[in-house]
N, C-alpha and C. Protein backbone atom coordinates (compact mmCIF):
# COMPACT_ATOMS: atom_id res chain seq x y z
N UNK A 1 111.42 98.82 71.38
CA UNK A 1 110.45 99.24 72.35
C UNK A 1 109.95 98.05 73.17
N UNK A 2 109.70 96.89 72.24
CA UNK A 2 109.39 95.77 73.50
C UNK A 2 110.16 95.36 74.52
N UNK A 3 111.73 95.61 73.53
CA UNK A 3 112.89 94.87 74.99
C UNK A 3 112.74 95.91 76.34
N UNK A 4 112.69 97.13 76.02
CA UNK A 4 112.61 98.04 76.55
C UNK A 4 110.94 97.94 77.70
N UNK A 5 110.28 97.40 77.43
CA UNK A 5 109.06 97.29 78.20
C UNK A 5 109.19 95.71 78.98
N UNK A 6 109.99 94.78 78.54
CA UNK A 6 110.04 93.31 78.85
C UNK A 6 111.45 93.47 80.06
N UNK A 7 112.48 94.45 79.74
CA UNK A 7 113.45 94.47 80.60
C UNK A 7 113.60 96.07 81.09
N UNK A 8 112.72 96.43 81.81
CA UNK A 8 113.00 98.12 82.02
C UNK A 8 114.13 98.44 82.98
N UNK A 9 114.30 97.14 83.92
CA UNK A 9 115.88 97.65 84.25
C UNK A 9 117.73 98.02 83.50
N UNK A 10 117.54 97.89 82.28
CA UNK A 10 118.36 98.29 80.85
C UNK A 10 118.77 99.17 80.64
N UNK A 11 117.07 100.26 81.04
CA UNK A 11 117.29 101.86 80.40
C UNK A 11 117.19 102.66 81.94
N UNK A 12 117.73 103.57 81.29
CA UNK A 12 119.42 103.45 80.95
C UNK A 12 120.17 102.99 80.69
N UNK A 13 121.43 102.06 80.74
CA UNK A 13 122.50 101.12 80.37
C UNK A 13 123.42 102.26 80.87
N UNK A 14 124.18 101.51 82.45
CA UNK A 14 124.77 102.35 83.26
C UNK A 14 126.00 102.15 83.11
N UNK A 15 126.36 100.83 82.07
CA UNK A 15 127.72 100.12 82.57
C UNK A 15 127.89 99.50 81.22
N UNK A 16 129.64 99.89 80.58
CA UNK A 16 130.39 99.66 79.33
C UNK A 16 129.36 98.33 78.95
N UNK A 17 129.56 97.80 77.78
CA UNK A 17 128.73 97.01 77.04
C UNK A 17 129.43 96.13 76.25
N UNK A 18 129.24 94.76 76.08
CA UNK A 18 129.92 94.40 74.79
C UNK A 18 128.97 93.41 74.19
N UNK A 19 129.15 92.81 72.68
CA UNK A 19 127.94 92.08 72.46
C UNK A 19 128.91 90.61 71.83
N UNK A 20 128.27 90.09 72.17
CA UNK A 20 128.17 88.73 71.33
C UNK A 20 127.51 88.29 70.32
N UNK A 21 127.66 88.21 68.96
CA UNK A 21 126.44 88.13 68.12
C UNK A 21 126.27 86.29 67.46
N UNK A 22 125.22 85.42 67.63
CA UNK A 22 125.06 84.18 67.10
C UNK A 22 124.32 84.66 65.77
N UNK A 23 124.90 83.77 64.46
CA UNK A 23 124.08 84.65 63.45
C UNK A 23 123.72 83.30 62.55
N UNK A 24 122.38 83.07 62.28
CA UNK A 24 121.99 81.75 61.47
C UNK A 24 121.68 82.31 60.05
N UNK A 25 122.77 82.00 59.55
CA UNK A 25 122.30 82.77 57.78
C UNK A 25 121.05 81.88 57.50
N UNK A 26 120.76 83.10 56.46
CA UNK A 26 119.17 82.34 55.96
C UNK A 26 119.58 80.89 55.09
N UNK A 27 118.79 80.45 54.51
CA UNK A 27 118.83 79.06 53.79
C UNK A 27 119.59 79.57 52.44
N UNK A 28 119.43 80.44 51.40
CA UNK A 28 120.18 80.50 50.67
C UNK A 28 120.51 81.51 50.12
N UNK A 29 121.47 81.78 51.45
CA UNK A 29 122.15 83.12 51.85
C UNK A 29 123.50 83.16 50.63
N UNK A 30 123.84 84.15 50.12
CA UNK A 30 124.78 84.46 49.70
C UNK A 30 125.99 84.74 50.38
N UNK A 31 127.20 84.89 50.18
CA UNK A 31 128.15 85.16 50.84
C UNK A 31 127.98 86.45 51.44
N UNK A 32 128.84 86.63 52.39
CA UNK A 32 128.27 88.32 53.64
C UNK A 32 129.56 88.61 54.42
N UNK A 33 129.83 89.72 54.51
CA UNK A 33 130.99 90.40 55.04
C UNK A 33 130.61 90.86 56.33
N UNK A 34 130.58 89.54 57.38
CA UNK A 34 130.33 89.86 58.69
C UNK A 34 130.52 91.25 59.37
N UNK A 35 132.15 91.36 59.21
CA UNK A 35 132.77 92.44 59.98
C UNK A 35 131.78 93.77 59.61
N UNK A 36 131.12 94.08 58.49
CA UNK A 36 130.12 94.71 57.57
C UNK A 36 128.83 94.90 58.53
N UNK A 37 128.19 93.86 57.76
CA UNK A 37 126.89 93.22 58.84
C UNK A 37 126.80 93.62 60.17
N UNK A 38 127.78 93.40 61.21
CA UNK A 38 127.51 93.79 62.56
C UNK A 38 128.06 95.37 62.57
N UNK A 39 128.98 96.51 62.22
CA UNK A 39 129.38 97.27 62.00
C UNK A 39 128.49 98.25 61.62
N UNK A 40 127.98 98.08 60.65
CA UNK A 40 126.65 98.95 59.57
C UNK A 40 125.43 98.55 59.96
N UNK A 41 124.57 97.52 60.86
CA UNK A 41 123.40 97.05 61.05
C UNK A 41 123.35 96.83 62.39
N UNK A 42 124.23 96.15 62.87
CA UNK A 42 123.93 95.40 64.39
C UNK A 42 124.00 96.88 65.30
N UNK A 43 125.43 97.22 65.27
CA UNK A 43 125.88 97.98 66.57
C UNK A 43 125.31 99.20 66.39
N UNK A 44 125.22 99.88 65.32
CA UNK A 44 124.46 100.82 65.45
C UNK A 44 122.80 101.21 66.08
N UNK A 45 122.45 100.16 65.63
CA UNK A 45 120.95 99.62 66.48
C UNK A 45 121.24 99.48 68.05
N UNK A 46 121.91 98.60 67.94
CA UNK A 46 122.46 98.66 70.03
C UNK A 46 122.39 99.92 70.27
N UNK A 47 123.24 100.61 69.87
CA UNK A 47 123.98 102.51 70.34
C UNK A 47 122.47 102.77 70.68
N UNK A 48 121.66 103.30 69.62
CA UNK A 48 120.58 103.63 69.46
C UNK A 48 119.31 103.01 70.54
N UNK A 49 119.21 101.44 70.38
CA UNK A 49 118.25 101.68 72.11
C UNK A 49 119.13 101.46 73.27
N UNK A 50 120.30 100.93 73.52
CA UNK A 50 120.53 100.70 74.75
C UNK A 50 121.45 102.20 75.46
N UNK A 51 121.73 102.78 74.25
CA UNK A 51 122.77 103.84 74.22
C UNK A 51 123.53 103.77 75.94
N UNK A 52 124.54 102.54 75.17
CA UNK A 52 125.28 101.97 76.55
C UNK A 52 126.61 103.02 76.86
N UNK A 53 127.45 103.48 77.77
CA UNK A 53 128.61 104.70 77.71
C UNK A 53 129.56 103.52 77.44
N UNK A 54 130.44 104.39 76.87
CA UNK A 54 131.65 103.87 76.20
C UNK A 54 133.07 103.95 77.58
N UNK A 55 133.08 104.95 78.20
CA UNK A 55 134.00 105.29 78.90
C UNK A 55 133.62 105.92 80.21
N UNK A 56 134.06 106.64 80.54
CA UNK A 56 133.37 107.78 82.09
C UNK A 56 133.44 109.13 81.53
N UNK A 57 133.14 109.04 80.29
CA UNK A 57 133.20 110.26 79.26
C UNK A 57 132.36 111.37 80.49
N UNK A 58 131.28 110.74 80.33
CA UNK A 58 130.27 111.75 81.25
C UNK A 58 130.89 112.98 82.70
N UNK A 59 131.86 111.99 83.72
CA UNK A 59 132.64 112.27 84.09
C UNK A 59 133.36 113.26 83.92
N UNK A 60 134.23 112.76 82.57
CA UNK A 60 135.29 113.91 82.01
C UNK A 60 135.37 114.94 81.75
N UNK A 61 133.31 115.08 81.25
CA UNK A 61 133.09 116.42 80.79
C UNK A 61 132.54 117.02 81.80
N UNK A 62 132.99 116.90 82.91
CA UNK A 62 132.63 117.87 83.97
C UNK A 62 133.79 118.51 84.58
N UNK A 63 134.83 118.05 84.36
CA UNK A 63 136.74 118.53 84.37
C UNK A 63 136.69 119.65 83.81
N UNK A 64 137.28 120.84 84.38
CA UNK A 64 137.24 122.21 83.80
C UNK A 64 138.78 121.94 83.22
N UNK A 65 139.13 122.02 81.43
CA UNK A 65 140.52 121.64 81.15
C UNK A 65 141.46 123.01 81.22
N UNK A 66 140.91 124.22 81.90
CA UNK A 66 141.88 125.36 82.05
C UNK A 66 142.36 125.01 83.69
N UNK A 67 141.90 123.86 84.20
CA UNK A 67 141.97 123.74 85.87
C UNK A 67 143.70 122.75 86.28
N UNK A 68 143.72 122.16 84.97
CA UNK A 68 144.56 121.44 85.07
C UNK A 68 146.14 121.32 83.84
N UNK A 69 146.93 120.32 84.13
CA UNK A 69 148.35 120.56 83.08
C UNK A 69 147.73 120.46 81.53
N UNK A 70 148.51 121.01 81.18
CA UNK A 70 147.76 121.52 79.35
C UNK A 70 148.14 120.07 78.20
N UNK A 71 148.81 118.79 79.13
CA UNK A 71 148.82 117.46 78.92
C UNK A 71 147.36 117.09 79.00
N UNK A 72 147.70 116.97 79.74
CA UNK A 72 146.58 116.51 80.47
C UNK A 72 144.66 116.82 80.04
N UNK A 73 144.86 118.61 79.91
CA UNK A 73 143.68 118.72 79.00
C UNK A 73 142.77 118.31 77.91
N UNK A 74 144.81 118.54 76.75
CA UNK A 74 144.32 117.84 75.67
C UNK A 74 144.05 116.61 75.52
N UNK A 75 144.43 115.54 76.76
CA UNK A 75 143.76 114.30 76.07
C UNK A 75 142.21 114.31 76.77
N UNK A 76 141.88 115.21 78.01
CA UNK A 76 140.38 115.25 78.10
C UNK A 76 139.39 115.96 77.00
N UNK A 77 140.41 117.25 76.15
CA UNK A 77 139.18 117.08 74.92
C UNK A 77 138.97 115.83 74.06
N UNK A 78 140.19 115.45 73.98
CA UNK A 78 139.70 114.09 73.01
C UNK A 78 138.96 113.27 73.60
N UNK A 79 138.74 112.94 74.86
CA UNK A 79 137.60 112.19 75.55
C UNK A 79 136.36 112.92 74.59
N UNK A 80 136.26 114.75 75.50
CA UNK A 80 135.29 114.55 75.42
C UNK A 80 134.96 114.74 73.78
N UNK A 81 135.43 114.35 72.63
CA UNK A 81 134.59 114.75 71.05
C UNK A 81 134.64 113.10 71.40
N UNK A 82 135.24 112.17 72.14
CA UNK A 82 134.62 110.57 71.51
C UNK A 82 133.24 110.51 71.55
N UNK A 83 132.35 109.26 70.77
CA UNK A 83 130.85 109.22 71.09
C UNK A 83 131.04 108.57 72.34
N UNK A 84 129.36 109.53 72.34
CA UNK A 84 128.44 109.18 73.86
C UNK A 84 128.00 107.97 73.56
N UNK A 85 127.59 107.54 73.17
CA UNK A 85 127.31 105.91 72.98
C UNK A 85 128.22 104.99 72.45
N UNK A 86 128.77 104.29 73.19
CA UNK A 86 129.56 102.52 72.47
C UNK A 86 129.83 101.42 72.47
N UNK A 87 129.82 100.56 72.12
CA UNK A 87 129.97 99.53 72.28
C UNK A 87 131.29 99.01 72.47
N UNK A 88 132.07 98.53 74.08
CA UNK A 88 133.35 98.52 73.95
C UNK A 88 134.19 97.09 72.96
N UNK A 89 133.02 96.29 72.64
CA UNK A 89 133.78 95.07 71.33
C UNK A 89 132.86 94.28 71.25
N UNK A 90 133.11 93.46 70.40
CA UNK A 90 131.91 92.78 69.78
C UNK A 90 132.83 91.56 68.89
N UNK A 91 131.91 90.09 69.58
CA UNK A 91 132.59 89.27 68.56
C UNK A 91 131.00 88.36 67.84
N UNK A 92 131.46 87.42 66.46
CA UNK A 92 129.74 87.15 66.25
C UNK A 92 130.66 85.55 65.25
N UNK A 93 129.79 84.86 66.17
CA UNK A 93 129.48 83.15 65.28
C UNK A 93 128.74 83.15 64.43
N UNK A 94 129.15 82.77 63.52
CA UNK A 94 128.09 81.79 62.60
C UNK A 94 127.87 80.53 62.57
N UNK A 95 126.52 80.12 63.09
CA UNK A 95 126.16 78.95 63.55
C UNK A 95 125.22 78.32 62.41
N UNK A 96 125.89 76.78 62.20
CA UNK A 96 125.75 75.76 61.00
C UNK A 96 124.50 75.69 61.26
N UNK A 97 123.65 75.80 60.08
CA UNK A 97 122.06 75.35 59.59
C UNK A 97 122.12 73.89 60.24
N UNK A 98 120.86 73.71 60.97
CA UNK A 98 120.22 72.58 60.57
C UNK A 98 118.82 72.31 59.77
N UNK A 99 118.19 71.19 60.07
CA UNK A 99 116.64 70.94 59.70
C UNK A 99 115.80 72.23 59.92
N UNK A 100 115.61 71.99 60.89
CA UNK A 100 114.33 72.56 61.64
C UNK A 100 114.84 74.16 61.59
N UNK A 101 115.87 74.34 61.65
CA UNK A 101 116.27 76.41 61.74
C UNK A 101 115.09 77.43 60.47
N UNK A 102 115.22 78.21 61.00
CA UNK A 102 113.91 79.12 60.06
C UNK A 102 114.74 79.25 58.97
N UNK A 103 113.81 79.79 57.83
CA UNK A 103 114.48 79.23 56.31
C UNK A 103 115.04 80.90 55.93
N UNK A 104 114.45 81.89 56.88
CA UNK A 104 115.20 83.38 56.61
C UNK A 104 116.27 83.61 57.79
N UNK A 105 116.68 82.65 58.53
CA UNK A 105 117.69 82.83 59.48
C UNK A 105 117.59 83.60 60.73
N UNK A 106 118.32 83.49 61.56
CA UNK A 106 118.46 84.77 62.71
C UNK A 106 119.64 85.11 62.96
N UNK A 107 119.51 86.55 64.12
CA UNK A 107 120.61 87.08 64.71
C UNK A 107 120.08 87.28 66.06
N UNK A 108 120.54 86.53 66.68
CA UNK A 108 120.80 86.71 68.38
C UNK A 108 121.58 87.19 68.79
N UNK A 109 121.77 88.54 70.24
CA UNK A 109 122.51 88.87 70.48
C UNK A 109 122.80 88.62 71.97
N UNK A 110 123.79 88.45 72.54
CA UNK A 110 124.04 88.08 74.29
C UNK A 110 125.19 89.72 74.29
N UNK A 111 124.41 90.44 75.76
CA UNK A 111 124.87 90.91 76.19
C UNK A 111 125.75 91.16 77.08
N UNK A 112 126.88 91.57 77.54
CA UNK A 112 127.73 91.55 78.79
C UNK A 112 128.66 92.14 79.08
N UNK A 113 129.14 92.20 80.46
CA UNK A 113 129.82 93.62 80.66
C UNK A 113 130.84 93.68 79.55
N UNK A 114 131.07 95.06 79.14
CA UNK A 114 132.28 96.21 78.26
C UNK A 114 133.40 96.47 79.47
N UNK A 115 134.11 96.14 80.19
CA UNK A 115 134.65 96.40 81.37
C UNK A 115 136.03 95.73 80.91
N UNK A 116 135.51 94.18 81.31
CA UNK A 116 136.82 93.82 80.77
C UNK A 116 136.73 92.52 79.62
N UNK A 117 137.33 92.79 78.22
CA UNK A 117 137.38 92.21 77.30
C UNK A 117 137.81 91.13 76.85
N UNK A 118 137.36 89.75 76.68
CA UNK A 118 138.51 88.66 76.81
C UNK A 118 137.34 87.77 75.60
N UNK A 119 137.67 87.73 74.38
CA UNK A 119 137.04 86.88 73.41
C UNK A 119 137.13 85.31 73.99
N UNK A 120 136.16 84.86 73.58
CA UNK A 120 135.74 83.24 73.72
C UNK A 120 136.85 82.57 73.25
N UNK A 121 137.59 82.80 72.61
CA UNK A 121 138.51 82.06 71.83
C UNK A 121 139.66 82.15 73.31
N UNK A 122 140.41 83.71 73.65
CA UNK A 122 141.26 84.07 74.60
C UNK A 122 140.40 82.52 76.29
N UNK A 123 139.07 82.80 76.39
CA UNK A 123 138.74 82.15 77.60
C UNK A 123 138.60 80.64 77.39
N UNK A 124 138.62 80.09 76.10
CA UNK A 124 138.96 78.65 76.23
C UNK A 124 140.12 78.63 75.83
N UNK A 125 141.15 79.10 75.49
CA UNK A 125 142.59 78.52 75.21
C UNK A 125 143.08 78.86 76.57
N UNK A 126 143.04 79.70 77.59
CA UNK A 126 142.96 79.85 78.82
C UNK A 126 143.04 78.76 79.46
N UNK A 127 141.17 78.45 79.61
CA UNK A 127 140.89 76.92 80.66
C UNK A 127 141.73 75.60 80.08
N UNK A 128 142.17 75.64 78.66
CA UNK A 128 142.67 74.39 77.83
C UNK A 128 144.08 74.43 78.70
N UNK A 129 144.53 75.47 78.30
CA UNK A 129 146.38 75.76 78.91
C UNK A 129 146.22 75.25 80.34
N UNK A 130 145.04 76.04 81.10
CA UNK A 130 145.36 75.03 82.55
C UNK A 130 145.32 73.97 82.51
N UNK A 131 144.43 73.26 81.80
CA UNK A 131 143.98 71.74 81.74
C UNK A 131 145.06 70.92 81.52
N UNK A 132 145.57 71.40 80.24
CA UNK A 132 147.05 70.87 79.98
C UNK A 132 148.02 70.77 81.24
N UNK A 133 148.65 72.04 81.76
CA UNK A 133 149.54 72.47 82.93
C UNK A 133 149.11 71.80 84.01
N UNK A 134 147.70 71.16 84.39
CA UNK A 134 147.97 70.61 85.52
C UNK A 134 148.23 68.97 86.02
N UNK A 135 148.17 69.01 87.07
CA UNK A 135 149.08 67.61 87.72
C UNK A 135 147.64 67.06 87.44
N UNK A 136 147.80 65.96 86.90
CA UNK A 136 146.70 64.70 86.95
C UNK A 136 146.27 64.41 88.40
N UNK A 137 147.71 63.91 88.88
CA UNK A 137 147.90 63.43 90.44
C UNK A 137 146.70 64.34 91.43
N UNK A 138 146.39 65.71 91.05
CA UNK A 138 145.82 66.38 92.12
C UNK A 138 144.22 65.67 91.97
């Protein structure tokens, strides 16, 4: 409810979604099954306030499927039973303790477009490969 009063241009959430999660385990955190953690806790919480669309589902379900090829239909019912809310991917760091970090940890999340998907890892081996490939000389 606060993000929601601090950023009211959000709600709605008009446009695919994806999250980034930074996660500071607490001080003497036990071992944790990330993929878990953001899956069962994080994203479901997103769905729930930002309830961002997954697709042009909304769209789809306005297609009358007796209007069109009976291909074609059946993959618009399967649109429309997907959820109305989703998150199109999600990747999450775990970032090394220092001193001063709180002793029960955090989870920060960075938001950004669901459109088109390219993990941090894919966008620096990217800029590296050019770096490599190009002429010094230039």
């Amino acid at each position: 409810m606060e993000a929601k009063t601090r950023t009211p241009l959000l709600y709605p959430l008009l446009t695919p979604c994806g999250v980034t999660i930074l996660y500071l385990p607490p001080l003497n955190a036990s071992k944790i099954d990330l993929d878990n953690l953001i899956r069962e806790s994080i994203i479901p919480a997103v769905h729930e306030i930002l309830q961002p669309p997954g697709t042009q589902r909304d769209f789809l379900l306005q297609i009358n499927p007796a209007d069109v090829d009976p291909h074609l239909a059946e993959m618009l019912e399967r649109y429309k039973r997907g959820p109305k809310f989703h998150i199109t991917g999600y990747q999450v760091f775990v970032l090394p303790r220092t001193a001063e970090d709180p002793e029960n940890g955090n989870v920060r999340l960075i938001l950004h477009s669901g459109d088109v998907w390219e993990t941090t890892w894919q966008v620096l081996d990217s800029a590296l490969t050019k770096w490599e490939d190009s002429d010094p000389e230039d």
